[in-house]
PDB file of N, CA and C in Angstrom:
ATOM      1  N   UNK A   1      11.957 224.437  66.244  1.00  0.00           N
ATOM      2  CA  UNK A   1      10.785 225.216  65.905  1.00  0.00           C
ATOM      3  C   UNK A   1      10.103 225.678  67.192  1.00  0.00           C
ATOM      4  N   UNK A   2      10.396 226.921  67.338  1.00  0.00           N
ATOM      5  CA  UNK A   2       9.033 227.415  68.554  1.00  0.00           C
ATOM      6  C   UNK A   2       7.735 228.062  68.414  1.00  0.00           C
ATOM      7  N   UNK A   3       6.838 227.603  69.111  1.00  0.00           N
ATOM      8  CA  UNK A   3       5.491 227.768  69.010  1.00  0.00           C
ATOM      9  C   UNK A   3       4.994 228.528  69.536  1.00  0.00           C
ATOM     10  N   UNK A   4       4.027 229.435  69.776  1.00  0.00           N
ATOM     11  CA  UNK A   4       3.115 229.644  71.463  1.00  0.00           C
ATOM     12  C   UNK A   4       1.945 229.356  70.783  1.00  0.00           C
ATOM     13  N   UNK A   5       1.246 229.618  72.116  1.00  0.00           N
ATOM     14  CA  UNK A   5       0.088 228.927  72.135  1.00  0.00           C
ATOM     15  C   UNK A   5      -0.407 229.494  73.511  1.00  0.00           C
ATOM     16  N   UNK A   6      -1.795 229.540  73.333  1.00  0.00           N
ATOM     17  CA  UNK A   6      -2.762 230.094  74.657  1.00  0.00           C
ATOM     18  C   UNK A   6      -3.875 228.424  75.116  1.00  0.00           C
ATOM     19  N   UNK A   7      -3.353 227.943  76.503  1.00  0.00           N
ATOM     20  CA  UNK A   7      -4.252 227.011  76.690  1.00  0.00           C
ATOM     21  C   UNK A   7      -5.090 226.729  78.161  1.00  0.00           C
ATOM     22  N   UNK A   8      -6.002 226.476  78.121  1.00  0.00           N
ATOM     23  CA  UNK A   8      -6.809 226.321  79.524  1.00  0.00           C
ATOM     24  C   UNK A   8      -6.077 225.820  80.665  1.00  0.00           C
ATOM     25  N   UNK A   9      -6.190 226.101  81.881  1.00  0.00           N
ATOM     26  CA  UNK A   9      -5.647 225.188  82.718  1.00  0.00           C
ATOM     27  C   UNK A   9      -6.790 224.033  83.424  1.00  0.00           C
ATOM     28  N   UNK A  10      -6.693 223.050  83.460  1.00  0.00           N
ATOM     29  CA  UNK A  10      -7.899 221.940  84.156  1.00  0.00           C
ATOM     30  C   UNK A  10      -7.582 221.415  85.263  1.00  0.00           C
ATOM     31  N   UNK A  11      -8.815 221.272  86.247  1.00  0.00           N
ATOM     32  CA  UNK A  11      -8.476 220.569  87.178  1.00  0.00           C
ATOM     33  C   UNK A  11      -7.932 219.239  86.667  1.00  0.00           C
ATOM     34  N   UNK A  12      -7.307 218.320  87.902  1.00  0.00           N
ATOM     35  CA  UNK A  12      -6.576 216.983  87.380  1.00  0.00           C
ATOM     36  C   UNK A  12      -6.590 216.459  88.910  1.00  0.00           C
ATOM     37  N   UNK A  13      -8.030 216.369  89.463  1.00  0.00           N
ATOM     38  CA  UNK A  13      -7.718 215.789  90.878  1.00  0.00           C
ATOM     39  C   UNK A  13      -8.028 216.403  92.094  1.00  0.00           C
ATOM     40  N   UNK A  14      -7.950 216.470  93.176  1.00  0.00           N
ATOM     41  CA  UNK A  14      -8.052 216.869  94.344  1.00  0.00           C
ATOM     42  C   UNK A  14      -6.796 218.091  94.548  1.00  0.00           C
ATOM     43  N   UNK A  15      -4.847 217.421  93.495  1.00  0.00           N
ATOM     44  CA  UNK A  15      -4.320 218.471  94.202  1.00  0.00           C
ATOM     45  C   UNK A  15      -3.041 218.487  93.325  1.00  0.00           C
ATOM     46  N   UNK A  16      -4.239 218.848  91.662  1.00  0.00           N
ATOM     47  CA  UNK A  16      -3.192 218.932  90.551  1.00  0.00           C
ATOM     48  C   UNK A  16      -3.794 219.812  90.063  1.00  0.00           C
ATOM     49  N   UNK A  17      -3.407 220.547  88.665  1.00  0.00           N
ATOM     50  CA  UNK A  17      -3.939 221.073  87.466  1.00  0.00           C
ATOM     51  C   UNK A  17      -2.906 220.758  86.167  1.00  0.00           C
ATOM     52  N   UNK A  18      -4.075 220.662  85.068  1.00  0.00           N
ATOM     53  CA  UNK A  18      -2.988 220.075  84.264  1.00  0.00           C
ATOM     54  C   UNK A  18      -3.356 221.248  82.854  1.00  0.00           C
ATOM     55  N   UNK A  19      -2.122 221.580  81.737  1.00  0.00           N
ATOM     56  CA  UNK A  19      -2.270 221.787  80.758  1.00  0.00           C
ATOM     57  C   UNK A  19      -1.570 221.360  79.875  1.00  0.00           C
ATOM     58  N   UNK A  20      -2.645 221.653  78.547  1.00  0.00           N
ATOM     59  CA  UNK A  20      -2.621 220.217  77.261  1.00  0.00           C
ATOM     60  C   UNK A  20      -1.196 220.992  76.411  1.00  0.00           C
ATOM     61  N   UNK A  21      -0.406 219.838  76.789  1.00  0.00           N
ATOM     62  CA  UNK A  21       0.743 220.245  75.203  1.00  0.00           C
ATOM     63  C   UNK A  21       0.379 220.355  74.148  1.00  0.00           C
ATOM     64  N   UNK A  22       0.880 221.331  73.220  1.00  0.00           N
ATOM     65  CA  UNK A  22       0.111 220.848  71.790  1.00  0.00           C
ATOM     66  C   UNK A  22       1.263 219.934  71.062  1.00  0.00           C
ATOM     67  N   UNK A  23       0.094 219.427  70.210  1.00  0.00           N
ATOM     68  CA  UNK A  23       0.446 218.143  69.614  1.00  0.00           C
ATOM     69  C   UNK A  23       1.469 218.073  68.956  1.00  0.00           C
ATOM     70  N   UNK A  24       2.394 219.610  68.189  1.00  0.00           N
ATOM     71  CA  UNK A  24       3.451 219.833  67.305  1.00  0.00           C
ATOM     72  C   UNK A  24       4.600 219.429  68.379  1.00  0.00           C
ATOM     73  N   UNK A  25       4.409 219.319  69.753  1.00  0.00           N
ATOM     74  CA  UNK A  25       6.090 219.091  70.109  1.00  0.00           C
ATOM     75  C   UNK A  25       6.107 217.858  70.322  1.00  0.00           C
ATOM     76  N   UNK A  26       7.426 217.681  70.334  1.00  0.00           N
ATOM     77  CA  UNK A  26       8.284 215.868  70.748  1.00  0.00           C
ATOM     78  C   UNK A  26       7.902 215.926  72.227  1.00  0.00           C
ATOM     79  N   UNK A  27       7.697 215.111  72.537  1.00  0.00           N
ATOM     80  CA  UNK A  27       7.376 214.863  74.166  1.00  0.00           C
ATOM     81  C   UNK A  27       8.085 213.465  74.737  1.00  0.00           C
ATOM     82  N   UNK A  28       8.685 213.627  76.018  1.00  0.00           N
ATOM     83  CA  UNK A  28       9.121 211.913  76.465  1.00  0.00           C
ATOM     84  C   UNK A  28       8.125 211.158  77.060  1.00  0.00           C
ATOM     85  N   UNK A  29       8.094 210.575  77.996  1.00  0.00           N
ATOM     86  CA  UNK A  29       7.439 209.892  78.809  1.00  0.00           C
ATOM     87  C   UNK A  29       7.195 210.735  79.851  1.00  0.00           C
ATOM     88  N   UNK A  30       7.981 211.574  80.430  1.00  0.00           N
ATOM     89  CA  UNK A  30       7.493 212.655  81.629  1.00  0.00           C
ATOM     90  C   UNK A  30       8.238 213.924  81.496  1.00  0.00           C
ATOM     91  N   UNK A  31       8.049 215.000  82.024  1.00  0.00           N
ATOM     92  CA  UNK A  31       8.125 216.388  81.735  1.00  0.00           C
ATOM     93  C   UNK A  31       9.019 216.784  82.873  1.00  0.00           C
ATOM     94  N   UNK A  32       9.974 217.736  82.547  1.00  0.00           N
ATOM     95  CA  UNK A  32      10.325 218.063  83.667  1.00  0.00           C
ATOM     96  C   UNK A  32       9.958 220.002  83.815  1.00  0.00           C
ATOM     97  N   UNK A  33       9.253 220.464  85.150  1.00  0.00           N
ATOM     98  CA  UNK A  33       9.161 221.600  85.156  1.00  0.00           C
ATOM     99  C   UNK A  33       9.779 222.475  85.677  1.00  0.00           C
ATOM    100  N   UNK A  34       9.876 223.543  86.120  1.00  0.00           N
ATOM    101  CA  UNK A  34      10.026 224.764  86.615  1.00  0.00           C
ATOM    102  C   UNK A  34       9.614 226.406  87.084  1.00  0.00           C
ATOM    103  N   UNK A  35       8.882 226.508  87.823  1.00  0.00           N
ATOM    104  CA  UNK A  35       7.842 227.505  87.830  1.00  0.00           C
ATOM    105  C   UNK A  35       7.887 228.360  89.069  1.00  0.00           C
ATOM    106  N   UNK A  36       6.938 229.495  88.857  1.00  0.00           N
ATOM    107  CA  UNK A  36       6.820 230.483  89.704  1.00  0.00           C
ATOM    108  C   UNK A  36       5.665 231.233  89.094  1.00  0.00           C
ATOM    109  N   UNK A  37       5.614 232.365  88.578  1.00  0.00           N
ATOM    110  CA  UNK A  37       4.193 232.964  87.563  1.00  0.00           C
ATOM    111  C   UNK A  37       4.643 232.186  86.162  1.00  0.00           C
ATOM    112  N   UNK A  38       6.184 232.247  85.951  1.00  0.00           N
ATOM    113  CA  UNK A  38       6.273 231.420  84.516  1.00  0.00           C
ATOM    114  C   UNK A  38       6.423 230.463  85.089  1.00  0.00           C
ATOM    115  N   UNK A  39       6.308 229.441  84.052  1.00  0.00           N
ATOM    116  CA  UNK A  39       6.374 228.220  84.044  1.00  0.00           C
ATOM    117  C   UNK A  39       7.753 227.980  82.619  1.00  0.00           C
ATOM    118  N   UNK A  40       8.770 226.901  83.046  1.00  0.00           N
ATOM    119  CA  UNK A  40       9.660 226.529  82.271  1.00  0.00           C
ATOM    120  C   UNK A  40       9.603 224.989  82.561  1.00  0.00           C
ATOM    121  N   UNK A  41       9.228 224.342  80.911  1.00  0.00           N
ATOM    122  CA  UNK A  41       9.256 222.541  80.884  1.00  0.00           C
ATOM    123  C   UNK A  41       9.755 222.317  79.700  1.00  0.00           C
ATOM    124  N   UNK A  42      10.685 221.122  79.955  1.00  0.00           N
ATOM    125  CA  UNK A  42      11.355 220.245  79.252  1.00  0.00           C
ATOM    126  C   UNK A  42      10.375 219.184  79.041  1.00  0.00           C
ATOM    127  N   UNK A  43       9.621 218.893  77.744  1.00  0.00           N
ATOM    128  CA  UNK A  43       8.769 218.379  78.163  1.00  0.00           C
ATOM    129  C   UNK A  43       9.367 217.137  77.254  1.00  0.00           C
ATOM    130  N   UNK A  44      10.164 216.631  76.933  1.00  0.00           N
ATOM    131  CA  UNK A  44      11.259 215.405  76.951  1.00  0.00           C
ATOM    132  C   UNK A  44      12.157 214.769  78.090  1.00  0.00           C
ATOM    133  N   UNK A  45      11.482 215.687  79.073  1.00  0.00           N
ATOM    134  CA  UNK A  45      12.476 215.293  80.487  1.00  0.00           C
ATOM    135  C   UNK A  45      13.567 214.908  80.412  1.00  0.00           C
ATOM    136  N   UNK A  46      14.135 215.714  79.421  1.00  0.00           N
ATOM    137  CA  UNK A  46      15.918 215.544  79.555  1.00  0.00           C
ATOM    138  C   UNK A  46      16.736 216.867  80.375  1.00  0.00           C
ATOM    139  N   UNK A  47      15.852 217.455  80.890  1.00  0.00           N
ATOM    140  CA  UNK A  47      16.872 218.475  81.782  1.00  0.00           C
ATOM    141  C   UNK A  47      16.290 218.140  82.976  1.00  0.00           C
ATOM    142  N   UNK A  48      17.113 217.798  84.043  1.00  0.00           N
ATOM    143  CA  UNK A  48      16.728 217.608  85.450  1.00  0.00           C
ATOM    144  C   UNK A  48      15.828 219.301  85.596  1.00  0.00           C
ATOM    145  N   UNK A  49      15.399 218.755  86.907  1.00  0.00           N
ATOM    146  CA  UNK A  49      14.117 220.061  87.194  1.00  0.00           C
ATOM    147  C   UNK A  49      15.022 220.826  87.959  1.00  0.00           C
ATOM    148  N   UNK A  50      16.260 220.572  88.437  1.00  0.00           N
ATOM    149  CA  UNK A  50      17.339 221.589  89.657  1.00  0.00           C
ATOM    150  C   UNK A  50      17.109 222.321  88.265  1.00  0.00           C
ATOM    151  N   UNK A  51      17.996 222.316  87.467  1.00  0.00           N
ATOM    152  CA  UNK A  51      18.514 222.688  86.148  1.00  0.00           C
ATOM    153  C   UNK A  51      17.454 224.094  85.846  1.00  0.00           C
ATOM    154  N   UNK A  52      16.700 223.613  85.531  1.00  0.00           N
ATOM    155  CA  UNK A  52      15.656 224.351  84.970  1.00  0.00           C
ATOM    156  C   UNK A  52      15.028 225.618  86.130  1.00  0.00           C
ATOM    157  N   UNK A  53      14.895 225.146  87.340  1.00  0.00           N
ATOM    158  CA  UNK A  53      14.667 226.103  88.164  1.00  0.00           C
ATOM    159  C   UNK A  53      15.687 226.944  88.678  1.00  0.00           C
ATOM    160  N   UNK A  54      16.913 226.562  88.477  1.00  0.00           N
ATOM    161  CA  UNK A  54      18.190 227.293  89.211  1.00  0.00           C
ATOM    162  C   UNK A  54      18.269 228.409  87.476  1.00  0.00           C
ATOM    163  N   UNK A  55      18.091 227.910  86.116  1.00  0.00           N
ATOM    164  CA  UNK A  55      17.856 229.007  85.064  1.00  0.00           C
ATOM    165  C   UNK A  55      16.709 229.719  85.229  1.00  0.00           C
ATOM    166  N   UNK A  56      15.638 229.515  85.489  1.00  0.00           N
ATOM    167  CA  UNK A  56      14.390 230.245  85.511  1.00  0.00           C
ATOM    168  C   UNK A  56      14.972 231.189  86.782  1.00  0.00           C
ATOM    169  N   UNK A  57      14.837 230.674  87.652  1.00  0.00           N
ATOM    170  CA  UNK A  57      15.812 231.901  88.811  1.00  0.00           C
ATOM    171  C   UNK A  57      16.529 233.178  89.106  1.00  0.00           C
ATOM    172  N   UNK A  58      17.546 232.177  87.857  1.00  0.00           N
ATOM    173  CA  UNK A  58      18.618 233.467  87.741  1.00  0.00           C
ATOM    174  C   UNK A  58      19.000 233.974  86.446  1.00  0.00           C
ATOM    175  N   UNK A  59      18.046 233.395  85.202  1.00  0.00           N
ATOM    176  CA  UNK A  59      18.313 233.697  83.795  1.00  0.00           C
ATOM    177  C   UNK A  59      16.901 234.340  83.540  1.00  0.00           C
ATOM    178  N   UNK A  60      15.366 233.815  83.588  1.00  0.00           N
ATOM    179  CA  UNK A  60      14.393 234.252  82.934  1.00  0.00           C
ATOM    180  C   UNK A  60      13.919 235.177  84.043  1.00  0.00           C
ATOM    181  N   UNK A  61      13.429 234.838  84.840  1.00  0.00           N
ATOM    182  CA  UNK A  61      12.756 235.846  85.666  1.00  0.00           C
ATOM    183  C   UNK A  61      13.594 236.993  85.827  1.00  0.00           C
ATOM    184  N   UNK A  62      14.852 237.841  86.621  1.00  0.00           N
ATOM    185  CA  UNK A  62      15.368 238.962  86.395  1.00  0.00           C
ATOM    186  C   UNK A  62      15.555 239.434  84.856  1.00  0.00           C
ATOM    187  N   UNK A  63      15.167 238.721  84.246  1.00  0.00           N
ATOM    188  CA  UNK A  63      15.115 239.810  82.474  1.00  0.00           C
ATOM    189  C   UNK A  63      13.967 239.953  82.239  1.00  0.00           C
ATOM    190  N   UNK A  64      12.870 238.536  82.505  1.00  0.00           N
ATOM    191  CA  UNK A  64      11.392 238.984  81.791  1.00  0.00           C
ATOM    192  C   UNK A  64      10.884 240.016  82.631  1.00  0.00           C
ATOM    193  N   UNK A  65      10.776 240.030  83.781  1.00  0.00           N
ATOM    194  CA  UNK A  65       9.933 241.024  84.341  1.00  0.00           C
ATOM    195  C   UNK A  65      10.389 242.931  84.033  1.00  0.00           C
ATOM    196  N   UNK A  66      11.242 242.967  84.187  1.00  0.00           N
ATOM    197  CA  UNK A  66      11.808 244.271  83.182  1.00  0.00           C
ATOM    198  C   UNK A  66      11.544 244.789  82.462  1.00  0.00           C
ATOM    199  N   UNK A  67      12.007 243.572  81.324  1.00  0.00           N
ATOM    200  CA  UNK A  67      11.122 243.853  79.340  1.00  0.00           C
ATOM    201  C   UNK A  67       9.729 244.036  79.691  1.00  0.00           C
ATOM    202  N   UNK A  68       9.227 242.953  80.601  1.00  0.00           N
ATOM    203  CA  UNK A  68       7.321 243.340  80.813  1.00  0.00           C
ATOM    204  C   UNK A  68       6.803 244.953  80.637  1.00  0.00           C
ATOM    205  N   UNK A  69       7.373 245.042  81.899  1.00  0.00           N
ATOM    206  CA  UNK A  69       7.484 246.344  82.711  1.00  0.00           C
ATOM    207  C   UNK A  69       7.081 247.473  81.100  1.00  0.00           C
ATOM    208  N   UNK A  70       8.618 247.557  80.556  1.00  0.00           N
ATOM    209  CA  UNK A  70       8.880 248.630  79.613  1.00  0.00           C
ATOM    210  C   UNK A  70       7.707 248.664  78.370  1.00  0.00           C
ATOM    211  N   UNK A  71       7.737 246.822  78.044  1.00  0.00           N
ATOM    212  CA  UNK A  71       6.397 246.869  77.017  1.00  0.00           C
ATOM    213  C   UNK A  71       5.267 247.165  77.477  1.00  0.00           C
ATOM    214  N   UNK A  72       4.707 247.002  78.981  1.00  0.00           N
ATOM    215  CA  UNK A  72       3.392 247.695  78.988  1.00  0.00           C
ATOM    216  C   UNK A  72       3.480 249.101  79.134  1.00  0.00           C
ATOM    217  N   UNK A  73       4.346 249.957  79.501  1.00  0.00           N
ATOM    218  CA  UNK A  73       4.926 251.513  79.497  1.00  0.00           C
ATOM    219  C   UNK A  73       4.505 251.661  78.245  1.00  0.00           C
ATOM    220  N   UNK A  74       5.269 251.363  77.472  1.00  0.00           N
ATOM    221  CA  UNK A  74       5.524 251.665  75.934  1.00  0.00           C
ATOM    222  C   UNK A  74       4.218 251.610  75.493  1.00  0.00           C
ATOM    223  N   UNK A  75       3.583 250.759  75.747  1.00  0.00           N
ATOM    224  CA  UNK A  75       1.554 250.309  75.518  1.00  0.00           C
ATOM    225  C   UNK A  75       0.752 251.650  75.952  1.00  0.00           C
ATOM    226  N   UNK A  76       1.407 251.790  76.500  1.00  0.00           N
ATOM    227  CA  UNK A  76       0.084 252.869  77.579  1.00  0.00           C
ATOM    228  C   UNK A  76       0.714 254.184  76.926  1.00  0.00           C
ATOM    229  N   UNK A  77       1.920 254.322  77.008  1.00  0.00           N
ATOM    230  CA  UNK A  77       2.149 255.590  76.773  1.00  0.00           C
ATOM    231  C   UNK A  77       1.509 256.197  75.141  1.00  0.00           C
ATOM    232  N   UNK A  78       1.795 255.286  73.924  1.00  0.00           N
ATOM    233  CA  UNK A  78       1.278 255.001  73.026  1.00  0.00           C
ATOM    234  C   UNK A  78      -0.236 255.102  72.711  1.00  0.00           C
ATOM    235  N   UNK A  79      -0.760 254.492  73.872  1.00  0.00           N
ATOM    236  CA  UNK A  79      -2.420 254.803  74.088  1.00  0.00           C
ATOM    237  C   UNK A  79      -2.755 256.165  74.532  1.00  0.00           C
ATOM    238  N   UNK A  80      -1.840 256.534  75.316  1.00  0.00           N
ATOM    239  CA  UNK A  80      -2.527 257.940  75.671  1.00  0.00           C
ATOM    240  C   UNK A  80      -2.068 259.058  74.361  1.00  0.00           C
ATOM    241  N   UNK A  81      -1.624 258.969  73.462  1.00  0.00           N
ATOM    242  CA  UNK A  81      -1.136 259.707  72.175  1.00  0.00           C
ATOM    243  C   UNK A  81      -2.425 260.052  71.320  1.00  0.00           C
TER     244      UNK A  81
END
């Protein structure tokens, strides 16, 4: 089942920030992440974090930013109609 969800980010310290999972997913004991502007987590920490950042790398980031691109085109162009 996938979700989204829009959530705050909080301080967590001198030289963290943290945001709240929601409560619908399975979670382990620790999370594993992957990030840059996106963020990619296993938040069952069953995929090592190489894993996840070597896909975010070379699988999500060269496709999302693209599709972005075209859907805000497509937005604007639409607006100016």
């Amino acid at each position: 089942m996938a979700l989204k969800a829009k959530r705050a980010n909080l301080k967590a310290g001198p030289h963290s920030k943290a945001m709240i999972i929601p409560a619908q997913l399975e979670i382990g004991k620790t999370s594993s992440i992957a990030a840059n502007r996106l963020l990619l987590a296993d938040v069952r920490g069953e995929i090592p974090p190489e894993d996840l950042l070597e896909f975010l790398e070379n699988c999500v980031e060269p496709q999302f930013w693209p599709w972005y691109q075209n859907k805000r085109q497509d937005l604007k162009e639409k607006d100016e109609k």
